[in-house]
Protein backbone atom coordinates (compact mmCIF):
# COMPACT_ATOMS: atom_id res chain seq x y z
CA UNK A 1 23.38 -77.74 79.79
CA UNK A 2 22.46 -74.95 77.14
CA UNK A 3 24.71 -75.18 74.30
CA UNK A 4 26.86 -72.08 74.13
CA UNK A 5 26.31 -69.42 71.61
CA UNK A 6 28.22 -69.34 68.33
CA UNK A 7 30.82 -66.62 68.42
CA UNK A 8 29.79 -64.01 65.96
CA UNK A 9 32.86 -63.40 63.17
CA UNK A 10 34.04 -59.92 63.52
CA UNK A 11 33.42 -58.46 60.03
CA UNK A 12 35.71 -55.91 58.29
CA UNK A 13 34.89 -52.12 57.99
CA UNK A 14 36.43 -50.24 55.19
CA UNK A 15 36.17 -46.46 55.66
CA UNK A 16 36.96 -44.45 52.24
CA UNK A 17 38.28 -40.52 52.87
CA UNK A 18 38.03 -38.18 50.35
CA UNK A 19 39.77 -35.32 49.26
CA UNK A 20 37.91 -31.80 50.53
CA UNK A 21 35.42 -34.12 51.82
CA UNK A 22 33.40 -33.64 55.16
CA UNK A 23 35.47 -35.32 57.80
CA UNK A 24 32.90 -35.87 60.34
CA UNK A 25 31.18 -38.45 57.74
CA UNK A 26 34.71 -40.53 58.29
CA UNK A 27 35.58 -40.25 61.77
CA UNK A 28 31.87 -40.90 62.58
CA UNK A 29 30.97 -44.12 61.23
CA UNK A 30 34.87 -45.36 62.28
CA UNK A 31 33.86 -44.25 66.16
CA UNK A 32 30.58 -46.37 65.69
CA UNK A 33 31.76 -49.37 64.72
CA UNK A 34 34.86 -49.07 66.48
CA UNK A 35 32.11 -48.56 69.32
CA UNK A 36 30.16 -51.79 68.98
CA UNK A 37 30.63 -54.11 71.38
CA UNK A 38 33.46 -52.18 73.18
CA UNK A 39 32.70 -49.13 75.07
CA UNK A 40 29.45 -50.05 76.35
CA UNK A 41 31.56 -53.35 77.86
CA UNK A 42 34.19 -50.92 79.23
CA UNK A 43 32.10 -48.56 80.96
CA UNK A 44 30.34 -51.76 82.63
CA UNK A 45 33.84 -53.48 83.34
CA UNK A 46 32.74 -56.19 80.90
CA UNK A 47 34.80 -57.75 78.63
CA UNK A 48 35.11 -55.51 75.16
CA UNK A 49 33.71 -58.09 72.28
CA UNK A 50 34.28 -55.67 69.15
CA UNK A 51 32.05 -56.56 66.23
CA UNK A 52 33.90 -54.68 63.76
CA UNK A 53 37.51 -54.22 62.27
CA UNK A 54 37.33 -50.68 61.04
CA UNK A 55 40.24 -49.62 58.59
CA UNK A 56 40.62 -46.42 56.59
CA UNK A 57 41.68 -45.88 52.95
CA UNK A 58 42.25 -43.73 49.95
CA UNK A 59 42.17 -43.60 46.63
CA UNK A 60 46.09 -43.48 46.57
CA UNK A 61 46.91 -44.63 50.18
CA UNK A 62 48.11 -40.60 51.23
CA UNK A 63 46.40 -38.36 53.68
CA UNK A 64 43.48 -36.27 52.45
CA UNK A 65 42.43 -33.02 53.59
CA UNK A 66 39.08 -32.27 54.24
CA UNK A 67 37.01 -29.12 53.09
CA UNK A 68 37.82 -28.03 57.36
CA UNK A 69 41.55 -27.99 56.67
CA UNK A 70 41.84 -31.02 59.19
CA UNK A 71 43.84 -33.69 57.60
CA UNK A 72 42.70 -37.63 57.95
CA UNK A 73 45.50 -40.19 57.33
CA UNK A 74 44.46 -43.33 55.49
CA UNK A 75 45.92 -47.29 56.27
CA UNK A 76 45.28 -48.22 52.88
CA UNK A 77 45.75 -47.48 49.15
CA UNK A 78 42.31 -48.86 47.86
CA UNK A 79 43.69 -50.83 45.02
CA UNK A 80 45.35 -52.85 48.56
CA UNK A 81 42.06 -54.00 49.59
CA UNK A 82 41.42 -57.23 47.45
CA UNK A 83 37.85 -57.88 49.84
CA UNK A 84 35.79 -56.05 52.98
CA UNK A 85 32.37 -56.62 54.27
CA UNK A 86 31.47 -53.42 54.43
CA UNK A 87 32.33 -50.13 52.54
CA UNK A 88 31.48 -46.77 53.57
CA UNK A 89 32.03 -44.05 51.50
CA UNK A 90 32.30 -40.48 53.26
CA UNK A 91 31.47 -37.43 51.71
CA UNK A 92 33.12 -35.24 49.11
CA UNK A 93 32.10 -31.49 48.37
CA UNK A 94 29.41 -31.98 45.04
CA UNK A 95 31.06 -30.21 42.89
CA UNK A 96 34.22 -32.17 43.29
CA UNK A 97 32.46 -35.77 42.97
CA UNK A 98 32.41 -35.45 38.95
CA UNK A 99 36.20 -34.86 38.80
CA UNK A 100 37.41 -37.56 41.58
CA UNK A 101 34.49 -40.48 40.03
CA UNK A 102 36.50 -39.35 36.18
CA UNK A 103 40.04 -39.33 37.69
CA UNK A 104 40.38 -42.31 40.11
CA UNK A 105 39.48 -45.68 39.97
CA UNK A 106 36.68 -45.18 42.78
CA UNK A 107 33.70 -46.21 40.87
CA UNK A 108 35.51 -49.45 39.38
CA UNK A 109 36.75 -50.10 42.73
CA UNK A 110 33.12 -49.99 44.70
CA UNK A 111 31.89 -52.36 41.14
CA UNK A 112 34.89 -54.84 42.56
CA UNK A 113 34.16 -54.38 46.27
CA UNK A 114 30.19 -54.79 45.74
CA UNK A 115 30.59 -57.88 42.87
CA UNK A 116 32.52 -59.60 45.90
CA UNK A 117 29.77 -59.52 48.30
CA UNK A 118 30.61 -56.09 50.19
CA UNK A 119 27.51 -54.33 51.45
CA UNK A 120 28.37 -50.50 50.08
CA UNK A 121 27.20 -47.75 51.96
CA UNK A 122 27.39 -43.66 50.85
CA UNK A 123 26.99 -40.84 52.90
CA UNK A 124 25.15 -37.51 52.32
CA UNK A 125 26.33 -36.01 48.96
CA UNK A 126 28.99 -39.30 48.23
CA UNK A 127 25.75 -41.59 47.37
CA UNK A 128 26.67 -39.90 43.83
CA UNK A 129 29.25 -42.59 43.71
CA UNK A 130 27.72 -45.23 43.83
CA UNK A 131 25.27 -44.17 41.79
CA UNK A 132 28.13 -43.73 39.08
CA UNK A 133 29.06 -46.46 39.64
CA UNK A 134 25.38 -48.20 38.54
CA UNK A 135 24.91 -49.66 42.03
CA UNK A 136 21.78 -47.94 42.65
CA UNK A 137 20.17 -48.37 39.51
CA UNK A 138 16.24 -49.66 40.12
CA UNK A 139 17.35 -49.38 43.96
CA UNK A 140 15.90 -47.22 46.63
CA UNK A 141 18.21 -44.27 47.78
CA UNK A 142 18.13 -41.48 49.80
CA UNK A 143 20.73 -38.17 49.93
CA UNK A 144 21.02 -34.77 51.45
CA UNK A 145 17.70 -33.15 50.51
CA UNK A 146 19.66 -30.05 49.21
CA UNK A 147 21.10 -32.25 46.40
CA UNK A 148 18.10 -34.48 45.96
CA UNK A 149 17.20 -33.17 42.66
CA UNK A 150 20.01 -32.40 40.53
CA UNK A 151 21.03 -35.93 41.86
CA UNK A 152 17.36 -37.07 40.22
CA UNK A 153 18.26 -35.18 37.26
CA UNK A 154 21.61 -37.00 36.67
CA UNK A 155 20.72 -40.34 37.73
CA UNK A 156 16.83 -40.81 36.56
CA UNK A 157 17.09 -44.87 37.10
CA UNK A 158 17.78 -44.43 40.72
CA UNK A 159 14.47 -44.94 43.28
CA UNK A 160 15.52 -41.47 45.01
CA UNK A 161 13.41 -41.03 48.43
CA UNK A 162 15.08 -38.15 49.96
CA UNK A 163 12.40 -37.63 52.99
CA UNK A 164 14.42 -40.90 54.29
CA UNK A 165 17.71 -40.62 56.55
CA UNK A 166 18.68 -44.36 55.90
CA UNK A 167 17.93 -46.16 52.87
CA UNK A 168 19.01 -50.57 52.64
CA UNK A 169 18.04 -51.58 49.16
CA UNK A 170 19.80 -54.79 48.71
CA UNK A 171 23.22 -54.06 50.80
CA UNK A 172 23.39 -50.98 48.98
CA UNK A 173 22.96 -48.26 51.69
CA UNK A 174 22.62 -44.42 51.51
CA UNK A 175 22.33 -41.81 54.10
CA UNK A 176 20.79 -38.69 53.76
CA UNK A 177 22.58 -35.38 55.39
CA UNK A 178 26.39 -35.93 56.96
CA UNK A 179 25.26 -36.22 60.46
CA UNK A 180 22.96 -38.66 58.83
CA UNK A 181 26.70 -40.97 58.75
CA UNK A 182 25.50 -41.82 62.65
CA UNK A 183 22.31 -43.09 61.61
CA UNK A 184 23.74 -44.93 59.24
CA UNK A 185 26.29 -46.87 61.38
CA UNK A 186 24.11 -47.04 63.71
CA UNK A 187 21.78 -48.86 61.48
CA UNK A 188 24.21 -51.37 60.09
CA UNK A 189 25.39 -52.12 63.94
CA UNK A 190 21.97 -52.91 64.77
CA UNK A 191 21.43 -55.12 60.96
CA UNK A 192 24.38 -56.94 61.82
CA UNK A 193 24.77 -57.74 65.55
CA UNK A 194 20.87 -56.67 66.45
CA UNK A 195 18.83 -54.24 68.45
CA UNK A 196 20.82 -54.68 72.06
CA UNK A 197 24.37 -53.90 70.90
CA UNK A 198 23.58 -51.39 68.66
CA UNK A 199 21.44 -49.91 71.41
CA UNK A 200 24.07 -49.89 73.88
CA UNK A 201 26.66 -48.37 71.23
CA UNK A 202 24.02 -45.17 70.99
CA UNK A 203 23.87 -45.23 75.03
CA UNK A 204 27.83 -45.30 75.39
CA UNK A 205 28.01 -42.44 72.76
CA UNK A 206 25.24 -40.58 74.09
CA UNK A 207 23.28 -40.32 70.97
CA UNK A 208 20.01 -41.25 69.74
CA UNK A 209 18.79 -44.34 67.69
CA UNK A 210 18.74 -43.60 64.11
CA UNK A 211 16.31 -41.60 62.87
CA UNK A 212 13.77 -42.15 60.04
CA UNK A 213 13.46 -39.33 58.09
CA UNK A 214 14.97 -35.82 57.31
CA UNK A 215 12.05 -33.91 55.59
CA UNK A 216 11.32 -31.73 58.66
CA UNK A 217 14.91 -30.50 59.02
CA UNK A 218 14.86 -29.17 54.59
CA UNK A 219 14.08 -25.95 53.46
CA UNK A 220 11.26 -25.65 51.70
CA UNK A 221 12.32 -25.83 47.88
CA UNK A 222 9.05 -25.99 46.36
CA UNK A 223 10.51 -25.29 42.90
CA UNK A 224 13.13 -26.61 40.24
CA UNK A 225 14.90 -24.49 38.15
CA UNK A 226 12.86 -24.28 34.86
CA UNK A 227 12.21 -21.60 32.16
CA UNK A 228 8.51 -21.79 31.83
CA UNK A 229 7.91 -18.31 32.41
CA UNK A 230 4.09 -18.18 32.92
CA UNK A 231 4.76 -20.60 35.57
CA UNK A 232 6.71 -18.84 37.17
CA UNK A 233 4.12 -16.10 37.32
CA UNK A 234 1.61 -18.50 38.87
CA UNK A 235 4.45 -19.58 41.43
CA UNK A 236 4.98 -16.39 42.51
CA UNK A 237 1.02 -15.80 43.06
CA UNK A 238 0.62 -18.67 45.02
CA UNK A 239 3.63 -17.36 47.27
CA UNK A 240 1.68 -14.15 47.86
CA UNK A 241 -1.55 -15.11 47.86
CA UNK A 242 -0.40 -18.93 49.55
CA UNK A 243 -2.99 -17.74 52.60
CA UNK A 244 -6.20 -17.18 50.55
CA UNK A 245 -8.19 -20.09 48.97
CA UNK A 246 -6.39 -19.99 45.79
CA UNK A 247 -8.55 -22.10 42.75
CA UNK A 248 -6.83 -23.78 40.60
CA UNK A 249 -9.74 -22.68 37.66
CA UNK A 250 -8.89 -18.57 38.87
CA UNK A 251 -5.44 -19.36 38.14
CA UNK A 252 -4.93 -20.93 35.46
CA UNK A 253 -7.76 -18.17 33.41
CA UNK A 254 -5.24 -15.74 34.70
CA UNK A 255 -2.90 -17.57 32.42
CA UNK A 256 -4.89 -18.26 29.75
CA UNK A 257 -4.50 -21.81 30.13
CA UNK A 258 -7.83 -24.63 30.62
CA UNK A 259 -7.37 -26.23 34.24
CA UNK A 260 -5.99 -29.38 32.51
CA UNK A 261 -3.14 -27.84 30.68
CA UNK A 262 -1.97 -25.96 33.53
CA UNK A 263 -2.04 -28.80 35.58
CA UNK A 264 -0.03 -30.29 33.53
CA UNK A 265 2.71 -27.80 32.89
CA UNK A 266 2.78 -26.68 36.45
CA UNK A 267 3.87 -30.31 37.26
CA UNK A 268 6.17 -30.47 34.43
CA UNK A 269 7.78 -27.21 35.46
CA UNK A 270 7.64 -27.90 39.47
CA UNK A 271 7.63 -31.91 39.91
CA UNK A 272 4.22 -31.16 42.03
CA UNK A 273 1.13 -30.37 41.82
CA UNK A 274 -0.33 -27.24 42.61
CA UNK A 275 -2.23 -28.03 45.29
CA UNK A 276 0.89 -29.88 46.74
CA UNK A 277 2.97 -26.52 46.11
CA UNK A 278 0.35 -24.69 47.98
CA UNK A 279 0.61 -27.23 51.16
CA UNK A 280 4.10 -26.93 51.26
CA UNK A 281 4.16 -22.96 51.11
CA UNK A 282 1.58 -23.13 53.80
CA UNK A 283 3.82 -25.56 55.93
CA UNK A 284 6.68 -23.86 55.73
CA UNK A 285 5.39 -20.75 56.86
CA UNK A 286 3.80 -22.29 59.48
CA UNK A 287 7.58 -24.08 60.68
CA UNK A 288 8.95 -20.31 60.75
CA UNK A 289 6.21 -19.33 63.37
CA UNK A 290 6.82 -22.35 65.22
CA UNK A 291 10.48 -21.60 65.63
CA UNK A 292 10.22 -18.26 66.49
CA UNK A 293 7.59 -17.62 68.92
CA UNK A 294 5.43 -19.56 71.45
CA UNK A 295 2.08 -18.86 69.24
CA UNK A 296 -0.46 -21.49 69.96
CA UNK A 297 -0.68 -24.17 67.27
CA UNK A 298 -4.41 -23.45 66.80
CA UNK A 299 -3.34 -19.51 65.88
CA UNK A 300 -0.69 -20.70 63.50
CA UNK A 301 -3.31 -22.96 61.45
CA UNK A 302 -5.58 -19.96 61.05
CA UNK A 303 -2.50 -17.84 59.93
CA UNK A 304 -1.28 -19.75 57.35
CA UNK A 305 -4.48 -20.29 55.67
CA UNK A 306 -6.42 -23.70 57.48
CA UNK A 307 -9.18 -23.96 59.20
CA UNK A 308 -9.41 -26.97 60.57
CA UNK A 309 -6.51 -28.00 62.60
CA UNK A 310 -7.00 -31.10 63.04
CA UNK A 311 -6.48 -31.28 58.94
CA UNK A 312 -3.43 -28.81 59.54
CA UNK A 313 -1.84 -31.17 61.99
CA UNK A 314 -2.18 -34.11 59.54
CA UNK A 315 -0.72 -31.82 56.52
CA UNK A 316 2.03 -30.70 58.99
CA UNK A 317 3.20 -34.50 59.93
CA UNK A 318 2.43 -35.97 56.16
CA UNK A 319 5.09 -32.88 54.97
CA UNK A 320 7.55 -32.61 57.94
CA UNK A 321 7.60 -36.37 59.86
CA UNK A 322 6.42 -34.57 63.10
CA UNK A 323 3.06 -33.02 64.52
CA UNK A 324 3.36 -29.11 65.02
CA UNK A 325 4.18 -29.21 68.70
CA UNK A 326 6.99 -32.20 67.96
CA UNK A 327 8.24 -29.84 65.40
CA UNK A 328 8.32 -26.62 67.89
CA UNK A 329 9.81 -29.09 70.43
CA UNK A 330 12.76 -29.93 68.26
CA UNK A 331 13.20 -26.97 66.82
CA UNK A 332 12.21 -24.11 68.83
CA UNK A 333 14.38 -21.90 71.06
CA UNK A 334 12.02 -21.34 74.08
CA UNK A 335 9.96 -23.58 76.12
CA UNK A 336 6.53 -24.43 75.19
CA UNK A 337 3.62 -25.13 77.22
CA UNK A 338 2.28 -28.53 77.53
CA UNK A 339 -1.02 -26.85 76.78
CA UNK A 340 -0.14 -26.34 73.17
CA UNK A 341 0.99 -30.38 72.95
């Protein structure tokens, strides 16, 4: 007779709300785990075996309201919660995070939680707390990629790879944007009760497995803010010009710099390369065209300033995750032909 299987230990689920925060990156993680092991069962009429004890807290035990107007109420007071398995922290507005991490006891709380052998998980724009908070020092993180580098700036020992939805460096999680908060949950069901049940939870909520990486849904921002003012000039040359063959020797003599030093300070200035710069101008004119009309992919390499396209596909996926027609797929309003896939 086969021995039976060890009944799994439901592990406990702290969700943290914060004040003017995004509500969604609360109430979705909560509905996941909440999820796990129960609604697939129910819609099956099998027996519900929850994996998860999902409770909700704040930093002073009262009801928040988030940046919608809707208000969340929390269970807890966090200074309550002497242990959890699992933290996630939900997002705050990013101009708030300085002033709640200075005036509550947030950051020493996640040090306690974390110290006592919680795995700690932050959310779009609230992975600022816990890198406050030291946790992701030397660790690989991710965040929304319109935060990404003044997050970089602040926090220069953190491993930031914002191209990534879902980032596990050590039980310290991050997630990138706040619908990211699904792939997230979605991620730690499948770490911690494997592939089936977190499989099923996606089928019962009728959304997809998580997702690996967010760089084809960012604007292009191929520039910093930075006062190097001949820069400058040669950014906004390459953005009028990004179509043309544009050498690197032509422009930095138009500078009056040597190839090297211009290199150099165009990196400096930019955090890429010029070349790199140029790719990304040429990519992300070539995602506008893809949006908005049904022009074959072959036209839109020639447009933008390839000819090969075979070389523009592979520039496309290296910069946006997807091939051209993926991208148009996902992204464009119309139906395609399957002649241009």
């Amino acid at each position: 007779m086969a021995r039976a299987r060890a009944k799994r230990p439901i592990l406990d689920v702290t969700v943290l709300l914060l004040e003017s925060g995004y509500a969604s990156t609360a109430i979705a993680p909560i509905e996941v785990f909440h999820s796990a092991g129960e609604l697939w069962n129910m819609l099956r009429g099998e027996t519900p075996a929850p994996r998860f004890r999902v409770r909700t807290a704040s930093v002073d035990g009262r009801m928040v309201q988030s940046l919608c107007g809707l208000k969340l109420v929390a269970e807890l007071d966090i200074a309550d919660i002497e242990r959890t398995d699992i933290v996630v922290l939900s997002a705050s507005r990013i101009e708030l995070q300085e002033r709640i991490a200075r005036d509550t006891q947030i950051v020493p709380w996640l040090k306690k939680m974390h110290s006592g052998g919680a795995q700690v998980a932050g959310i779009c724009s609230g992975v600022a707390f816990l890198a406050e908070a030291g946790l992701l020092d030397g660790r690989e993180a991710t965040t929304h990629w319109g935060v990404a580098d003044m997050l970089r700036d602040r926090y220069p020992k953190v491993l930031w790879r914002p191209e990534q939805f879902v980032t596990d460096d050590g039980g310290v999680l991050c997630s990138g944007g706040v619908y990211a908060s699904i792939d997230l949950s979605l991620y730690m069901v499948e770490k911690h009760c494997g592939h089936e049940v977190a499989l099923q939870c996606a089928k019962a909520l009728l959304v997809s497995m998580p997702r690996s990486s967010q760089v084809g849904y960012a604007a292009t921002a191929p520039t910093r803010p930075h006062a190097d003012a001949p820069i400058r000039k040669a950014e906004d040359h390459l953005r009028r010009h990004f179509r043309d063959g544009v050498a690197i020797q032509e422009l930095a003599e138009r500078l009056g710099m040597s190839p090297r030093n211009f290199i150099r300070r165009f990196k400096a200035a930019t955090g890429r390369l010029p070349g790199e710069y140029l790719q990304m101008l040429r990519v992300s004119a070539a995602r506008e065209r893809l949006e908005s009309d049904g022009t074959p992919v072959a036209m839109v390499c020639a447009e933008v300033g390839y000819e090969d396209v075979a070389f523009f596909r592979s520039v496309f996926k290296r910069h946006t995750g997807m091939t051209p027609a993926e991208y148009r797929t996902r992204f464009a309003g119309f139906t395609v032909s399957r002649n241009d896939l």
